[in-house]
Protein backbone atom coordinates (compact mmCIF):
# COMPACT_ATOMS: atom_id res chain seq x y z
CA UNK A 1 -7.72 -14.03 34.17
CA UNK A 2 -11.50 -14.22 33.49
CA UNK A 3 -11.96 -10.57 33.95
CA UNK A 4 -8.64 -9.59 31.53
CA UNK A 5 -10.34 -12.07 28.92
CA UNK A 6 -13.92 -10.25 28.70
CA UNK A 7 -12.86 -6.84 29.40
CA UNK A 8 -9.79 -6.61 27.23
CA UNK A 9 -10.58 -7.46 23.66
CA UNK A 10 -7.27 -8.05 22.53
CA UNK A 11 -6.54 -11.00 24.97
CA UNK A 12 -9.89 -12.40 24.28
CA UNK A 13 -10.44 -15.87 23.85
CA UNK A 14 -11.52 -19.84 24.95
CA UNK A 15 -11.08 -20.62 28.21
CA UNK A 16 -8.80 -23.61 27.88
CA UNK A 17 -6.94 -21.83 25.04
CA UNK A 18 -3.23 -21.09 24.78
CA UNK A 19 -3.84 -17.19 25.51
CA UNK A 20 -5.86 -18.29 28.94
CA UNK A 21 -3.17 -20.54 30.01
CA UNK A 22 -0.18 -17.73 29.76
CA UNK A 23 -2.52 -15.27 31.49
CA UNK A 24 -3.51 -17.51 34.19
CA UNK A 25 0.57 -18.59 34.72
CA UNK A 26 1.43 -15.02 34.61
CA UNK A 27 -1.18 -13.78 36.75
CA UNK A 28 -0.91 -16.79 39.86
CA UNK A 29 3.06 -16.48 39.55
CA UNK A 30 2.53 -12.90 40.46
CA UNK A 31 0.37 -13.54 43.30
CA UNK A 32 2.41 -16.13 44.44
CA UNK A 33 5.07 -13.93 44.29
CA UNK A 34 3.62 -10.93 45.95
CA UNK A 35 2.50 -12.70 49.04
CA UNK A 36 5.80 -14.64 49.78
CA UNK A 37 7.47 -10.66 49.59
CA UNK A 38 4.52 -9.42 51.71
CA UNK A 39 5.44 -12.15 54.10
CA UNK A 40 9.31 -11.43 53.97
CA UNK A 41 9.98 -14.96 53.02
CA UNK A 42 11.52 -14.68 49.88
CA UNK A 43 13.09 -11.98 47.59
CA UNK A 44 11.76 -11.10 44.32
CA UNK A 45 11.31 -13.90 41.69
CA UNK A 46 13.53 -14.08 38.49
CA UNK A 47 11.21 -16.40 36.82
CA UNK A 48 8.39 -14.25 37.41
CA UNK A 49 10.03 -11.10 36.11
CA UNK A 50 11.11 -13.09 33.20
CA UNK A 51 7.77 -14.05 32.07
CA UNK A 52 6.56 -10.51 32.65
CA UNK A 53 9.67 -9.81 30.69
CA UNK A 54 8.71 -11.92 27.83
CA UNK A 55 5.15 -10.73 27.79
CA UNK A 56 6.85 -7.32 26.92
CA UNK A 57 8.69 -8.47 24.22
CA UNK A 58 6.18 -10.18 22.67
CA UNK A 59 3.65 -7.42 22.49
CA UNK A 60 6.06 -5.56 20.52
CA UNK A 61 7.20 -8.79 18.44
CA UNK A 62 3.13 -8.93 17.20
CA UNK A 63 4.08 -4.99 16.45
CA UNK A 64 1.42 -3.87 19.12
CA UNK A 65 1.94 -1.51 21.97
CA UNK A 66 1.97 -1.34 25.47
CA UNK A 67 -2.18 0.00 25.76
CA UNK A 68 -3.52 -3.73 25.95
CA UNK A 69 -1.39 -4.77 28.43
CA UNK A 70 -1.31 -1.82 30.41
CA UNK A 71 -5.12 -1.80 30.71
CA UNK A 72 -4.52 -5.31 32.19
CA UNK A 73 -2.51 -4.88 34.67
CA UNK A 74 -4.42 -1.70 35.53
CA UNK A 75 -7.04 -4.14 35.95
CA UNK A 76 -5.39 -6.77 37.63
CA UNK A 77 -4.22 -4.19 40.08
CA UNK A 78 -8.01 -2.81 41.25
CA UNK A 79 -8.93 -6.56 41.36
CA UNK A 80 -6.27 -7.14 43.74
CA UNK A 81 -6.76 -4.16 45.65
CA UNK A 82 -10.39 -4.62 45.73
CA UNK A 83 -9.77 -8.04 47.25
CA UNK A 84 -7.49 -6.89 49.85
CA UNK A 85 -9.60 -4.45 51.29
CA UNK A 86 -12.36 -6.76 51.84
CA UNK A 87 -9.76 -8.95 53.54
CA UNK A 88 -8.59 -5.69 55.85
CA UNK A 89 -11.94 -5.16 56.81
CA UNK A 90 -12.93 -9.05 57.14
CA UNK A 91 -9.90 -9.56 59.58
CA UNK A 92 -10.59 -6.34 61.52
CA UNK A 93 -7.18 -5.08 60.17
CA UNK A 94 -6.27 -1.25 61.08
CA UNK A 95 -6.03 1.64 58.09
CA UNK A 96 -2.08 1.48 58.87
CA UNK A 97 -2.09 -1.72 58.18
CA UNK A 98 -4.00 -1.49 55.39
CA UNK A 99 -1.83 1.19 54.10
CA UNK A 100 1.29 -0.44 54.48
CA UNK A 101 0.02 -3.13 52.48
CA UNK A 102 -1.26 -1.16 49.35
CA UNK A 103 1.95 0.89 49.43
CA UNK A 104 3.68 -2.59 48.64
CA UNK A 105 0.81 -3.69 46.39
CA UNK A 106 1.25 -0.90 44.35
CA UNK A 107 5.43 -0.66 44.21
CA UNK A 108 5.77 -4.47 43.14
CA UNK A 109 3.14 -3.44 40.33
CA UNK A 110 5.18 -1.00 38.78
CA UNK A 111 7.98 -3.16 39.19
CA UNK A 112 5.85 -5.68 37.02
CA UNK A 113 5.10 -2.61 34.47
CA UNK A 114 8.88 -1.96 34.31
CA UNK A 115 9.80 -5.34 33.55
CA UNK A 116 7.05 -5.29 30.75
CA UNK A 117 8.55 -2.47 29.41
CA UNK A 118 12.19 -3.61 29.43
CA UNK A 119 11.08 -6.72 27.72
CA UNK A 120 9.14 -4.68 25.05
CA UNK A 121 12.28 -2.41 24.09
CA UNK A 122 14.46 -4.82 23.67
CA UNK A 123 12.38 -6.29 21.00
CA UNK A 124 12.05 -3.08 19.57
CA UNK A 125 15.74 -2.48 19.78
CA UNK A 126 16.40 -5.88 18.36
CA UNK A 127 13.71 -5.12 15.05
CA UNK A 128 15.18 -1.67 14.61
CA UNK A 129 18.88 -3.84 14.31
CA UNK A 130 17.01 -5.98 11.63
CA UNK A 131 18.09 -4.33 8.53
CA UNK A 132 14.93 -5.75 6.81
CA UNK A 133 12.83 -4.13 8.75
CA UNK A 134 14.78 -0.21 8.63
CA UNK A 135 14.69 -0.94 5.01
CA UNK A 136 11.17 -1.43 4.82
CA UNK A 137 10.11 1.49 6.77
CA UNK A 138 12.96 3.29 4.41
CA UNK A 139 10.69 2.02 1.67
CA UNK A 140 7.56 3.37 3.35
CA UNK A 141 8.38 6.84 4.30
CA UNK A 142 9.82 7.47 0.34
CA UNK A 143 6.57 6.42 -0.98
CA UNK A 144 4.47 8.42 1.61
CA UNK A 145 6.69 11.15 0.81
CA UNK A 146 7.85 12.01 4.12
CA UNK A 147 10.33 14.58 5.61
CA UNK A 148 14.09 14.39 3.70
CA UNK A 149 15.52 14.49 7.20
CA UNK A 150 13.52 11.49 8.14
CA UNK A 151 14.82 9.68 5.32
CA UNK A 152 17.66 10.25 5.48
CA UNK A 153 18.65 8.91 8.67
CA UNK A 154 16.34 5.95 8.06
CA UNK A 155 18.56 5.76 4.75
CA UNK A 156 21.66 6.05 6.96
CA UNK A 157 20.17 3.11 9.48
CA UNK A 158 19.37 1.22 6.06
CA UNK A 159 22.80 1.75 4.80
CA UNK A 160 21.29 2.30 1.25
CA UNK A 161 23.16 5.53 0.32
CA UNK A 162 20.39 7.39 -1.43
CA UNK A 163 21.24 7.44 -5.38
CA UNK A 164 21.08 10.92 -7.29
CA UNK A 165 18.25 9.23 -9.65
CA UNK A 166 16.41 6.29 -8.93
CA UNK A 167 13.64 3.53 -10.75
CA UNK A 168 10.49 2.41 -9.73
CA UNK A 169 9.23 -0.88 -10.50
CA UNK A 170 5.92 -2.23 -10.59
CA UNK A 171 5.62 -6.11 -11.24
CA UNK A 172 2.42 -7.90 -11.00
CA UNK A 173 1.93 -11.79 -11.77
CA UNK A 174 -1.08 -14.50 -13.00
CA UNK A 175 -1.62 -18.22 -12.12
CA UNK A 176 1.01 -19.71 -9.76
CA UNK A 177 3.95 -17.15 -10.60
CA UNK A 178 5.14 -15.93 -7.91
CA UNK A 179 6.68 -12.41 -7.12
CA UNK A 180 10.20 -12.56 -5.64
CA UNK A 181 11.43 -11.11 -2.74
CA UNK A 182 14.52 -9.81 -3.41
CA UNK A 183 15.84 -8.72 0.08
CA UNK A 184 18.40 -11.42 -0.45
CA UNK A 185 19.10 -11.43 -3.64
CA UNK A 186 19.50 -8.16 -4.38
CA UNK A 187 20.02 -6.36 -1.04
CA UNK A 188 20.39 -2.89 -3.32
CA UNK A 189 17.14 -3.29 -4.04
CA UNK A 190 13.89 -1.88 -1.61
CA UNK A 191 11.33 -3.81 -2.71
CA UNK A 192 7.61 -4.97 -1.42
CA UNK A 193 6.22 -8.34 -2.96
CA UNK A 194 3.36 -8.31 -1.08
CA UNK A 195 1.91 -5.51 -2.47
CA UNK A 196 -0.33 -5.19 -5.62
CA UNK A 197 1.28 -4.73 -8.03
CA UNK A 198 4.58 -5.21 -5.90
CA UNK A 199 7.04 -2.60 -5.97
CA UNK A 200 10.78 -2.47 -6.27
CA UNK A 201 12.99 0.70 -6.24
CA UNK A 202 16.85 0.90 -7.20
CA UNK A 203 19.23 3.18 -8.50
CA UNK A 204 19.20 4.38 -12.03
CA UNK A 205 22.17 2.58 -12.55
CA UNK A 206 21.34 -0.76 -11.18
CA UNK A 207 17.54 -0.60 -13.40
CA UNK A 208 18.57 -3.09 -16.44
CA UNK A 209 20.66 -5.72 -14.23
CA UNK A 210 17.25 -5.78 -12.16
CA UNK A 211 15.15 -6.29 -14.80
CA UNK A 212 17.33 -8.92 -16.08
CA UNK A 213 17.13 -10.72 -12.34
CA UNK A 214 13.73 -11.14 -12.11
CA UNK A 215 13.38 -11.96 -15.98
CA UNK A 216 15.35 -14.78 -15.16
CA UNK A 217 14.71 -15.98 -11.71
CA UNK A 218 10.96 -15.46 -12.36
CA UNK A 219 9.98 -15.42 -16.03
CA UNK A 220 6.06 -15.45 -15.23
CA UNK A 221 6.12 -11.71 -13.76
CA UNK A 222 5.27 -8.68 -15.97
CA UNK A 223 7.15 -5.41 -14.86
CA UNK A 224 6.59 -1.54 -15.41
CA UNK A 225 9.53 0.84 -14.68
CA UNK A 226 9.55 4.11 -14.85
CA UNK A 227 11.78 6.62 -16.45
CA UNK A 228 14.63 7.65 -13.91
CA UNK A 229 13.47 10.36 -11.32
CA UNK A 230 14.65 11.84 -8.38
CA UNK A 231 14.09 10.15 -4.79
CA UNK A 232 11.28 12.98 -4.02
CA UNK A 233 9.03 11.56 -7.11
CA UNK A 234 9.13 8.46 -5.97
CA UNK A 235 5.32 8.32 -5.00
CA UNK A 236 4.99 9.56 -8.68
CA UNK A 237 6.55 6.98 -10.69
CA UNK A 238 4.66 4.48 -8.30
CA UNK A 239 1.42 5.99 -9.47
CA UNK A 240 2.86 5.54 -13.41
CA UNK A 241 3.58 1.69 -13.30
CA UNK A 242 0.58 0.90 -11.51
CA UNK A 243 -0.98 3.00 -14.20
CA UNK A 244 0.52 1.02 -16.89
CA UNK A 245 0.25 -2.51 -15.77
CA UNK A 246 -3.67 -1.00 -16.36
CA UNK A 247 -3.39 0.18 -19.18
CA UNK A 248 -1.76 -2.95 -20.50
CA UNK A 249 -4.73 -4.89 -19.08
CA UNK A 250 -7.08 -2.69 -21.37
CA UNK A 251 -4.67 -3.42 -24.31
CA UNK A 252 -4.46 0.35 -24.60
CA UNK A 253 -1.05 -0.37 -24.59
CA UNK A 254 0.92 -3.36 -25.59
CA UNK A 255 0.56 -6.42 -23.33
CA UNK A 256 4.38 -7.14 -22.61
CA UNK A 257 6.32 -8.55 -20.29
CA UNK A 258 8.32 -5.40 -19.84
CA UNK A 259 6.86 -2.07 -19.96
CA UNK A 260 8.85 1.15 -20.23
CA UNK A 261 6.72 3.85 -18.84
CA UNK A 262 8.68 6.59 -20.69
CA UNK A 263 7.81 4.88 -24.09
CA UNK A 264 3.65 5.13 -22.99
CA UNK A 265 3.79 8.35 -21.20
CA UNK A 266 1.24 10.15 -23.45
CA UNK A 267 -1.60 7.44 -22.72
CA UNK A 268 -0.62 7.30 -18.77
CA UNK A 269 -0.96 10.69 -18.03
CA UNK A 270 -4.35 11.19 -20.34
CA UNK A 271 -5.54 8.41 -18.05
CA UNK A 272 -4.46 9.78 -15.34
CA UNK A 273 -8.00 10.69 -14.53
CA UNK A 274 -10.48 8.36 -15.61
CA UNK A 275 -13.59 9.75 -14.45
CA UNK A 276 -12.49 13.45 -16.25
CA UNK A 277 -11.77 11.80 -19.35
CA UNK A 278 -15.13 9.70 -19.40
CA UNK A 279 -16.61 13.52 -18.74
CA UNK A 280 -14.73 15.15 -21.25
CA UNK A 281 -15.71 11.80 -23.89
CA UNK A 282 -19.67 12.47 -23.09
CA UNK A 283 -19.22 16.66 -23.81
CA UNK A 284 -17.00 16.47 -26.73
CA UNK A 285 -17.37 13.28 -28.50
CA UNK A 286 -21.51 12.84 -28.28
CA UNK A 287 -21.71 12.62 -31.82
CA UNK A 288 -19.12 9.97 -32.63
CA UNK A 289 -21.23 8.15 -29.27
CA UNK A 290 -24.52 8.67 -31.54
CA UNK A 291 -22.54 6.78 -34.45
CA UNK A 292 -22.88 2.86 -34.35
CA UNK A 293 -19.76 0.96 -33.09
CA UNK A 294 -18.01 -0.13 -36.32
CA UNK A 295 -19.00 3.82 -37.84
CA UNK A 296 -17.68 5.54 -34.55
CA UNK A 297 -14.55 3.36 -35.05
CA UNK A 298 -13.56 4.10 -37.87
CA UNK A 299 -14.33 7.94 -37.99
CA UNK A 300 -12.48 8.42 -34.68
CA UNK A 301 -9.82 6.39 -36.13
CA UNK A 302 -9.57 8.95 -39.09
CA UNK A 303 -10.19 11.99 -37.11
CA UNK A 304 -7.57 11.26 -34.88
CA UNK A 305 -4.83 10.69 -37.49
CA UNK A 306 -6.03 13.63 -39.14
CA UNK A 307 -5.96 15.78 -36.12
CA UNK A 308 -2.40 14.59 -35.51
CA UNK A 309 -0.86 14.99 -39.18
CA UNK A 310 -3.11 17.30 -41.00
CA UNK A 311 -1.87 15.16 -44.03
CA UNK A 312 -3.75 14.81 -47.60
CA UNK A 313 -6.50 11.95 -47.90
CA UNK A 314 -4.25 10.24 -49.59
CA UNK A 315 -1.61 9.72 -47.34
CA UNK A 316 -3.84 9.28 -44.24
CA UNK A 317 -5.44 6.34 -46.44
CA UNK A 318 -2.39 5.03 -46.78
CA UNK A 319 -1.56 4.74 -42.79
CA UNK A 320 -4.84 3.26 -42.35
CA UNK A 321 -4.77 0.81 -45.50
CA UNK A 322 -8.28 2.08 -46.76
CA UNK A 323 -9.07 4.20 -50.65
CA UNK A 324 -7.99 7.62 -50.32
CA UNK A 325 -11.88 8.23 -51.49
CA UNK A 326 -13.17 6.38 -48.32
CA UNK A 327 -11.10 9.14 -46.42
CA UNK A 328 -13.17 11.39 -48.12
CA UNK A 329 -15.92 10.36 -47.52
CA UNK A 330 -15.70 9.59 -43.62
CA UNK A 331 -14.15 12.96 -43.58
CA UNK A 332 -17.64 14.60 -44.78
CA UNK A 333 -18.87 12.77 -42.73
CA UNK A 334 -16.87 13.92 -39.46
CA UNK A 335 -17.59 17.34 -40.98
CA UNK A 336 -21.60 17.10 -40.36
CA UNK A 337 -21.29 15.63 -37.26
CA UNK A 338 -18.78 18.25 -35.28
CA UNK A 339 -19.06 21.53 -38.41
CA UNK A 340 -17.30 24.67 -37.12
CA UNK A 341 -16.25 23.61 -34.28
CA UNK A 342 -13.34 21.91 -35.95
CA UNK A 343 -12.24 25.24 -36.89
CA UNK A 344 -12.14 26.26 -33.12
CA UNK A 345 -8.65 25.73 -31.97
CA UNK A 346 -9.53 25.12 -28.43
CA UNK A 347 -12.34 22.34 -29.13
CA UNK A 348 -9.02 20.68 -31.13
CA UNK A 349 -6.56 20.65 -28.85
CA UNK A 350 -9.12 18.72 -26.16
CA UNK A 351 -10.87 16.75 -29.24
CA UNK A 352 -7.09 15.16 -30.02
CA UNK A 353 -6.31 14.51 -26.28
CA UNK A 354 -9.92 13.00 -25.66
CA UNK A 355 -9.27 10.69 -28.61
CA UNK A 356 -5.89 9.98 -28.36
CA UNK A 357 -7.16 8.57 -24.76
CA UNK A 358 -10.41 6.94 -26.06
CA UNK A 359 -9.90 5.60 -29.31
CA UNK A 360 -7.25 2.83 -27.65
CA UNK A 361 -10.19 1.75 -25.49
CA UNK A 362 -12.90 1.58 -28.44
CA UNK A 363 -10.62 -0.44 -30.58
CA UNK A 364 -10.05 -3.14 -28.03
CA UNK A 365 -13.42 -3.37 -27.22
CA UNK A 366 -14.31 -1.16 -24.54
CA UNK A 367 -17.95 0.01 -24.63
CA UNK A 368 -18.21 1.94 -21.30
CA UNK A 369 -18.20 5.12 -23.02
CA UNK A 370 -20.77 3.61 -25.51
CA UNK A 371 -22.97 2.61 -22.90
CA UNK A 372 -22.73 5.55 -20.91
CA UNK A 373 -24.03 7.62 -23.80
CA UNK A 374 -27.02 5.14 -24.03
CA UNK A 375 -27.98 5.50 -20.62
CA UNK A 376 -27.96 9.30 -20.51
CA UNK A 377 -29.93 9.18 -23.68
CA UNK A 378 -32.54 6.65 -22.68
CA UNK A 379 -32.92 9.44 -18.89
């Protein structure tokens, strides 16, 4: 027992703990055992091959494998064999005899391994019968994005017919709210609360009366679904809610306690890549950067909706409630700071995507981009 304890991390432990105990019982039962059958006194014991049984079965319960407790007995079974060979030669005893005895040594310790292993498959067999658990490894293998024949016979052990078109929910929660599990309630659902943000997945059909659920059975937790999609972009709508339930924390997007992904596509997929658009803000916007906060604001601000209309100074003055003069004059301004490039159709296709992903960020206070500048300046 000792020797299984320090050699075998996973069984490590204090010796007058639980762990010690069950390896010490197992481990003088099968001695006891072995030497009454060596002795032809008694026949195999069930008691023993239940507990070796059990051991099985709960190795695979924990969700471990067989290694660990194979090493052990593999262990067990030198120390034993060690032990009986100093006996042999102790007693005088003759290499038949010594043979005869390992032969048995070694046949009742794969009888030991086999009842290990019986015991371990039927826990496996009895988890693979648990519904919860085929539809959580369902769950896994459509995020990972795995084989379609894989899925579907886990979607066929599931019995979650796989939908033509499908939503993907992300739902995230503050304080004490917490995120349901809705195996029960909503068996149609594959979900995983204990994620962050969880995630939920049903069919297109089924995405409003899920909503509605979890609006009403938890109030406290804020949800982004995406736009329907087949089951093979699964993986990608996960990547858009999580996406958005960031974006929402930035307030580059509305703060709500629903958020439709197909309604703040634009601003997901131009942050799609943070650290390019960061790049791309340093290269094309360094002289809005060179501008002091309240002046960059309010020039990007105007760029931007001039970029996006190309409409008279008077009407953009209108959409941003300023004199169309002051449009004027922060557009000579914008003029001196980017001049012909403006003109360069290229430059304005990437200035309106940088902005369109920056100016969100500058407006609710975000100075990264700001500070970044600085630092490059000041090296």
């Amino acid at each position: 027992t000792t020797r299984v304890q320090d050699d075998i991390p996973e069984f490590a432990g204090p010796a007058n703990g639980r762990r010690h105990k069950l390896i010490a019982t197992a481990v003088s039962g099968a001695i006891r055992q072995f030497v009454e059958i060596t002795l032809g006194r008694s026949r195999r014991s069930t008691r023993v091959d239940d507990l070796f049984r059990q051991m099985g079965y709960g190795e695979a319960a924990a969700g471990h494998d067989l290694t660990a407790i194979q090493n052990a007995l593999k262990l067990g079974t030198r120390e034993a064999w060690d032990e009986m060979r100093l006996l042999a030669s102790q007693q005088g005893l003759s290499a038949a005899v010594l043979g005869e005895l390992g032969d048995t040594l070694f046949a009742y310790i794969d009888h030991l391994a086999d009842q290990i292993t019986v015991g371990y498959n039927a826990a496996r067999t009895a988890r693979e019968r648990d519904i919860n658990v085929v539809r959580g490894r369902l769950l896994a293998a459509l995020v990972r994005r795995a084989p379609s024949d894989e899925i579907e016979t886990l979607a066929m052990n599931a019995a979650w017919p796989l939908p033509a078109g499908v939503v993907v929910f992300g739902a995230d929660a503050r304080g004490d709210v917490v995120i349901p599990n809705l195996g029960e309630s909503k068996p149609s659902v594959l979900g995983r609360s204990d994620l962050q943000p969880a995630l939920f997945v049903c069919s297109q059909d089924e995405a409003d009366d899920v909503v509605a659920h979890i609006r009403s059975i938890a109030p406290g937790v804020r949800l982004a679904r995406s736009w329907p999609v087949a089951v093979d972009e699964i993986p990608d709508a996960r990547r858009w809610t999580v996406r958005a339930l960031k974006l929402a924390d930035l307030d580059v997007i509305p703060n709500q306690a629903v958020l439709d992904c197909e309604q703040h596509r634009t601003q997901i997929w131009l942050h799609s890549e943070p650290a390019l658009r960061r790049r791309m803000t340093q290269e094309l916007l360094r002289p809005l950067l060179a501008e002091t906060p309240n002046s960059r604001e309010i020039l990007s601000e105007t760029l931007l909706d001039w970029l996006q209309t190309r409409d008279s100074a008077p009407a953009i003055a209108s959409r941003l409630g300023v004199h169309a003069q002051t449009v004027r004059y922060r557009w000579k301004r914008i003029n001196e700071l980017f001049g012909e490039a403006l003109h360069d159709p290229e430059f304005v296709v990437q200035l309106t995507l940088v902005l369109k992903a920056s100016v969100p960020l500058w407006v609710a206070g975000d100075q990264s981009d700001f500070e970044r500048y600085l630092s490059e300046e000041s090296s």
